[in-house]
C-alpha atoms as a PDB file:
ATOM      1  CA  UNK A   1     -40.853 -64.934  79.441  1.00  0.00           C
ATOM      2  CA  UNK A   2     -43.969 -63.544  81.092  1.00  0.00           C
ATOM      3  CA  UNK A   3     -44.427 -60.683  83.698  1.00  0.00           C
ATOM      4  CA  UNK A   4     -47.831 -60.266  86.062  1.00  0.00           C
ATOM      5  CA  UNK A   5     -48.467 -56.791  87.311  1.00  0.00           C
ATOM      6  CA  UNK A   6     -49.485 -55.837  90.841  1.00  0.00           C
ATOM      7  CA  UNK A   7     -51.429 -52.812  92.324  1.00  0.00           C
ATOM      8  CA  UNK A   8     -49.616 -51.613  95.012  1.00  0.00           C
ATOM      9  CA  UNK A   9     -49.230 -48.666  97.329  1.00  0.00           C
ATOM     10  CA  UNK A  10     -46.283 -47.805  95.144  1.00  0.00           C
ATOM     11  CA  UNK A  11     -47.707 -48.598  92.177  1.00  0.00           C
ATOM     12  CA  UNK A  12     -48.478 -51.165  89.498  1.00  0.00           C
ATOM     13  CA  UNK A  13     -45.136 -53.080  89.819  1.00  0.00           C
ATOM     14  CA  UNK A  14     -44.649 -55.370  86.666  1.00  0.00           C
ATOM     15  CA  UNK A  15     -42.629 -58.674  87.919  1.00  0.00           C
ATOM     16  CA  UNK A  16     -40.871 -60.107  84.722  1.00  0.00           C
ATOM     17  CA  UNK A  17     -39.800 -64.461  84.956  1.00  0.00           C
ATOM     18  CA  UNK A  18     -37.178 -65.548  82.525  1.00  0.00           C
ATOM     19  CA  UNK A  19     -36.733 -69.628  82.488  1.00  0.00           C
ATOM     20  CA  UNK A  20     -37.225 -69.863  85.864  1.00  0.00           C
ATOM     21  CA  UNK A  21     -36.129 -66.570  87.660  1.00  0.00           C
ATOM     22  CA  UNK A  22     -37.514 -63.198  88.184  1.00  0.00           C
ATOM     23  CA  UNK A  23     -34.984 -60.834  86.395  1.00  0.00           C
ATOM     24  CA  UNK A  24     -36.878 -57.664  86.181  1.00  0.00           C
ATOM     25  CA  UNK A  25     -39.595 -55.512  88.043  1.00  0.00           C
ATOM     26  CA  UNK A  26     -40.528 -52.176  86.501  1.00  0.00           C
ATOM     27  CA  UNK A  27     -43.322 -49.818  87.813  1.00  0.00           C
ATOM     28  CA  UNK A  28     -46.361 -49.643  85.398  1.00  0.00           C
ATOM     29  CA  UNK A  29     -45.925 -52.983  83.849  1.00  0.00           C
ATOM     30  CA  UNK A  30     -48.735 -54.941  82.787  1.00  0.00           C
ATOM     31  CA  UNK A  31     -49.931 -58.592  82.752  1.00  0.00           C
ATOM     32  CA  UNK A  32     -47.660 -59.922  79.576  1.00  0.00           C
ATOM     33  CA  UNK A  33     -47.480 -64.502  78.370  1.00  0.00           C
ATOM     34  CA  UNK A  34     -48.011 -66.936  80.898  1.00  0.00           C
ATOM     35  CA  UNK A  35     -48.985 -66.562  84.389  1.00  0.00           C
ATOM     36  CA  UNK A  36     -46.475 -69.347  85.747  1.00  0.00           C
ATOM     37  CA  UNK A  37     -46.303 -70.597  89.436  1.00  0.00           C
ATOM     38  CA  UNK A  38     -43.547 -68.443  89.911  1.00  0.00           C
ATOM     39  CA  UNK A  39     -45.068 -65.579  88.819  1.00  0.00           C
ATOM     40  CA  UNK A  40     -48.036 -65.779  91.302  1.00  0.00           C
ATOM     41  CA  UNK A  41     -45.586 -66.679  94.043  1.00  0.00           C
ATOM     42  CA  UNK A  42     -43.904 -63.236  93.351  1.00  0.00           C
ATOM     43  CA  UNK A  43     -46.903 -61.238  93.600  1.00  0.00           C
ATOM     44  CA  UNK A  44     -48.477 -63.037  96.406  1.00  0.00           C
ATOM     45  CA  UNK A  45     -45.150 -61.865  98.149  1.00  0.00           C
ATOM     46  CA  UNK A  46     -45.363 -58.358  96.524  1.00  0.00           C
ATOM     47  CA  UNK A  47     -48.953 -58.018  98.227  1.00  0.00           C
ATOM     48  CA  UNK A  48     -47.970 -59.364 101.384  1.00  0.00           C
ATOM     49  CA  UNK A  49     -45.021 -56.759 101.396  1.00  0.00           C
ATOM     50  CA  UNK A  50     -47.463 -54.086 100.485  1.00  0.00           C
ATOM     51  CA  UNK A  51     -49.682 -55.010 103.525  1.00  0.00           C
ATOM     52  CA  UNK A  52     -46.904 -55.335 106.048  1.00  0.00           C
ATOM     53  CA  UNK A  53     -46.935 -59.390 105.738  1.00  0.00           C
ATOM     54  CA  UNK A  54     -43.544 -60.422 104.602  1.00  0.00           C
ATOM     55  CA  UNK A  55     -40.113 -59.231 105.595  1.00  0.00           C
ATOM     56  CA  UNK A  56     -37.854 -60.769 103.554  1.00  0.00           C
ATOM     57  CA  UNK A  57     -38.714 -61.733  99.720  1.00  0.00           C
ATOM     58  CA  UNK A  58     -38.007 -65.717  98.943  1.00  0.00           C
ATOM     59  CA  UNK A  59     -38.216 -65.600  95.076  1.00  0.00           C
ATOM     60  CA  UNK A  60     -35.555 -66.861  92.849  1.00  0.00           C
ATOM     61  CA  UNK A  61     -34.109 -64.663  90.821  1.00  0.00           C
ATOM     62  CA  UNK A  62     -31.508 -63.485  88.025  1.00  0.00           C
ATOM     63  CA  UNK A  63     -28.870 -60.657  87.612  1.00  0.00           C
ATOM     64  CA  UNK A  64     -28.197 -60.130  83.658  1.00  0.00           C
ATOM     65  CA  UNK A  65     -25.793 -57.989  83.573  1.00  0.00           C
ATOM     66  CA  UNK A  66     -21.923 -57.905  85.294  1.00  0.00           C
ATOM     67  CA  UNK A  67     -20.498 -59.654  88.397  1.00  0.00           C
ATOM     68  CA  UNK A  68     -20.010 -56.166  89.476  1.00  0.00           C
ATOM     69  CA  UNK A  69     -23.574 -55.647  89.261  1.00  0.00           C
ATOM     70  CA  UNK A  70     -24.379 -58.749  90.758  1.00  0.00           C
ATOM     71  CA  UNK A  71     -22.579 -58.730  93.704  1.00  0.00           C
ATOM     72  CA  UNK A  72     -24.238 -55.424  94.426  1.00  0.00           C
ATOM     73  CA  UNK A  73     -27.490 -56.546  94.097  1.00  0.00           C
ATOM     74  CA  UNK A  74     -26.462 -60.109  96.582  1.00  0.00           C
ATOM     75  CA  UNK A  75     -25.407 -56.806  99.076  1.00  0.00           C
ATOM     76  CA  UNK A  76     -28.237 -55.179  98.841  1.00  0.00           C
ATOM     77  CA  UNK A  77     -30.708 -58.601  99.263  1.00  0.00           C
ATOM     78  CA  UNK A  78     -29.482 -59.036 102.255  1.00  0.00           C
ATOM     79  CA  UNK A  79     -29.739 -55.764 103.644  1.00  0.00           C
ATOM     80  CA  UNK A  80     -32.827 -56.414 106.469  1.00  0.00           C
ATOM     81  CA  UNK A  81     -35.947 -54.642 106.308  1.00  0.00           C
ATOM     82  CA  UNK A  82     -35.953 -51.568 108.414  1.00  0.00           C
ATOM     83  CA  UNK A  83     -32.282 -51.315 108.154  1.00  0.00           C
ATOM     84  CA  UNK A  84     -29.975 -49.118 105.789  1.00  0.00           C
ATOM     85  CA  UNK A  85     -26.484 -49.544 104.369  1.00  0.00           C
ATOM     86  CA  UNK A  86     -24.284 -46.393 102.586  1.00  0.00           C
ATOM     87  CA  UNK A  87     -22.758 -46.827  99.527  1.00  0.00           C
ATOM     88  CA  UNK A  88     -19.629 -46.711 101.533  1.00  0.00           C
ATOM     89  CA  UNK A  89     -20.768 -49.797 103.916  1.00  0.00           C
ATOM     90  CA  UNK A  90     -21.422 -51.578  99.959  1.00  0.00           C
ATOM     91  CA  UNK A  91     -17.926 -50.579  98.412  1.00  0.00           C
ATOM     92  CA  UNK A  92     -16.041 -51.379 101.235  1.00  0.00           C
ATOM     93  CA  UNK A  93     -17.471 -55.165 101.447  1.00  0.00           C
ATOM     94  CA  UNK A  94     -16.862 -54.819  97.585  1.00  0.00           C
ATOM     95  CA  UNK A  95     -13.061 -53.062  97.974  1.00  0.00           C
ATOM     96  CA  UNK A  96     -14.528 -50.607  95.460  1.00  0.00           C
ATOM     97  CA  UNK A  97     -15.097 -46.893  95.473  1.00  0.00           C
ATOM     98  CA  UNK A  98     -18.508 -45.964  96.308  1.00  0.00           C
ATOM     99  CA  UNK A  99     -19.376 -44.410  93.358  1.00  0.00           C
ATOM    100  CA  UNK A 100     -19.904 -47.284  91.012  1.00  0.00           C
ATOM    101  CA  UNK A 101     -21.388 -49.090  93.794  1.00  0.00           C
ATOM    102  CA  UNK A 102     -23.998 -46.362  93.619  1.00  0.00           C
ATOM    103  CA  UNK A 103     -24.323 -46.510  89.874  1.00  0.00           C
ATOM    104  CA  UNK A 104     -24.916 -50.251  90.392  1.00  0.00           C
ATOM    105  CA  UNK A 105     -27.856 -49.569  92.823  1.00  0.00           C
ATOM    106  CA  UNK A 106     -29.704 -47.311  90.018  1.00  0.00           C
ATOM    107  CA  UNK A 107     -28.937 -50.460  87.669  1.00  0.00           C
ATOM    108  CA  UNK A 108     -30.418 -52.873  89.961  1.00  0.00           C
ATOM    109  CA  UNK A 109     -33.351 -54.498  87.565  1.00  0.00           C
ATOM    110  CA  UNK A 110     -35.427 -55.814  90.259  1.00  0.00           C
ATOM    111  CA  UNK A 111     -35.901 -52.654  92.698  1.00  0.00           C
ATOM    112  CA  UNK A 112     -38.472 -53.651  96.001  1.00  0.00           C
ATOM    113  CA  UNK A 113     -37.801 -57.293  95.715  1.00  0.00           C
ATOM    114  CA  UNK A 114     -34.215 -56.336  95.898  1.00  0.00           C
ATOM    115  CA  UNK A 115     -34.025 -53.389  98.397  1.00  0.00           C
ATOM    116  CA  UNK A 116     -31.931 -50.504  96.562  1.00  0.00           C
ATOM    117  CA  UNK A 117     -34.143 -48.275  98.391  1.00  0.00           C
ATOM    118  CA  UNK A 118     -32.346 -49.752 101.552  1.00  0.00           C
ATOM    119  CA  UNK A 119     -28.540 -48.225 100.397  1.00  0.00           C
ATOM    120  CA  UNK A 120     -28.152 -44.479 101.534  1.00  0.00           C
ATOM    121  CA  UNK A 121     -25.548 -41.815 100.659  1.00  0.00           C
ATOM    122  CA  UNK A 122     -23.595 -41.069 103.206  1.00  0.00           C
ATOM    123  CA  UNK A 123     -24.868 -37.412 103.846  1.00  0.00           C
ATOM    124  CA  UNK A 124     -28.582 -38.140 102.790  1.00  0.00           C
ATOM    125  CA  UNK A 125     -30.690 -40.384 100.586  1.00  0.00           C
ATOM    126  CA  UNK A 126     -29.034 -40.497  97.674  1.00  0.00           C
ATOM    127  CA  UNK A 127     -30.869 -41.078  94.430  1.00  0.00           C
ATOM    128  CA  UNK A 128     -33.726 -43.593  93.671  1.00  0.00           C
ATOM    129  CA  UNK A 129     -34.471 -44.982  89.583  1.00  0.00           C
ATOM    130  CA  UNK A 130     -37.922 -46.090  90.594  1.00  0.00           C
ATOM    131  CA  UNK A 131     -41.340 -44.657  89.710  1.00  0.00           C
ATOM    132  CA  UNK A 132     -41.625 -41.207  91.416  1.00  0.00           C
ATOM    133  CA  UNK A 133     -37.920 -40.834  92.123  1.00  0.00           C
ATOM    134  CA  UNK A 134     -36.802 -39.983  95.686  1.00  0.00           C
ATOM    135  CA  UNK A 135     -40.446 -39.729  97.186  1.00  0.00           C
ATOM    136  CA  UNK A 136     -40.880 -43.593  96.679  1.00  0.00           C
ATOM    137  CA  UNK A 137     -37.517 -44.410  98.294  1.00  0.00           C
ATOM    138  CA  UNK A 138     -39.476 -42.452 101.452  1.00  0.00           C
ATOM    139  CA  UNK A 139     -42.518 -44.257 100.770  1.00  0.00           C
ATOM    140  CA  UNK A 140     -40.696 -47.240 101.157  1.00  0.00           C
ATOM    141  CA  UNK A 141     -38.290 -46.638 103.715  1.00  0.00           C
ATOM    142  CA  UNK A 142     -41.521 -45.660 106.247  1.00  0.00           C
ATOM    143  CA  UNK A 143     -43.115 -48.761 104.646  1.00  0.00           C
ATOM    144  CA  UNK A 144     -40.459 -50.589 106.507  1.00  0.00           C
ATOM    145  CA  UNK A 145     -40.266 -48.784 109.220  1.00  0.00           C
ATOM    146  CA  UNK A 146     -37.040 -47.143 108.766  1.00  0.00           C
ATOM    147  CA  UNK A 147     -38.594 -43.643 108.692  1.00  0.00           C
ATOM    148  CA  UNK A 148     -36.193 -42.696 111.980  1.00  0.00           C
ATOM    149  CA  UNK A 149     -33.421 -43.170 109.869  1.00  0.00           C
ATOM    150  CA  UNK A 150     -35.024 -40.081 108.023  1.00  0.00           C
ATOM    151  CA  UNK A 151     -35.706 -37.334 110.879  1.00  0.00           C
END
């Protein structure tokens, strides 16, 4: 297990690699073991995000946690950039309530690389478990040029 930290607009985001697969990203992580391939791959692709570069991430990765869980995060990787999903949109692909589909966003262990900022409550922006809380789920959204979606 290793994880390689990268300065970004949004922060230092720490990218974690277990065997093979990035399971985790948390904000203010630092450079920790081995710098594998994989590892630079992910924050080549984190940098190219941050400069407007790269659209869509192409990293392997790893849900530990329940299928629940997982399928929520598969939803939310394939949400586009510059486009939003509810909740509601989520659960009903799901045929679950929206409600643990939201608690499943705020669980997602890989936030940016998988696009939780992307899902939206129905009557606003919901909540966001990253580094400076609602204001980065902004910073991102204009980031990918969904900012309309917040007028």
């Amino acid at each position: 297990m290793g994880m390689i930290a990268v300065e970004t607009r949004f922060g230092t985001l720490g990218v974690e690699e277990t065997d093979g697969a990035v399971t985790r990203l948390i904000w203010n992580g630092g450079n920790q073991g081995e710098v594998t391939p994989l590892l630079q791959e992910a924050a080549a692709q984190l940098r190219a995000y941050d400069q407007g570069r790269l659209d869509r991430f192409d990293l392997p990765y790893r849900i530990e946690g329940s299928e629940f869980l997982r399928q929520v995060c598969d939803l939310m990787f394939a949400i586009p950039l510059g486009e939003t999903r509810t909740y509601g949109d989520l659960a009903k692909e799901l045929g679950q309530p929206p409600q643990p589909v939201g608690q499943a966003c705020g669980a997602n262990p890989i936030p940016v690389i998988i696009p939780c900022h992307r899902v939206l409550a129905a009557n606003g922006l919901g909540g966001f478990s990253g580094d400076g809380g609602i204001e980065t789920k902004v910073a991102l959204l204009r980031h990918e040029r969904a900012a309309g979606l917040l007028i």
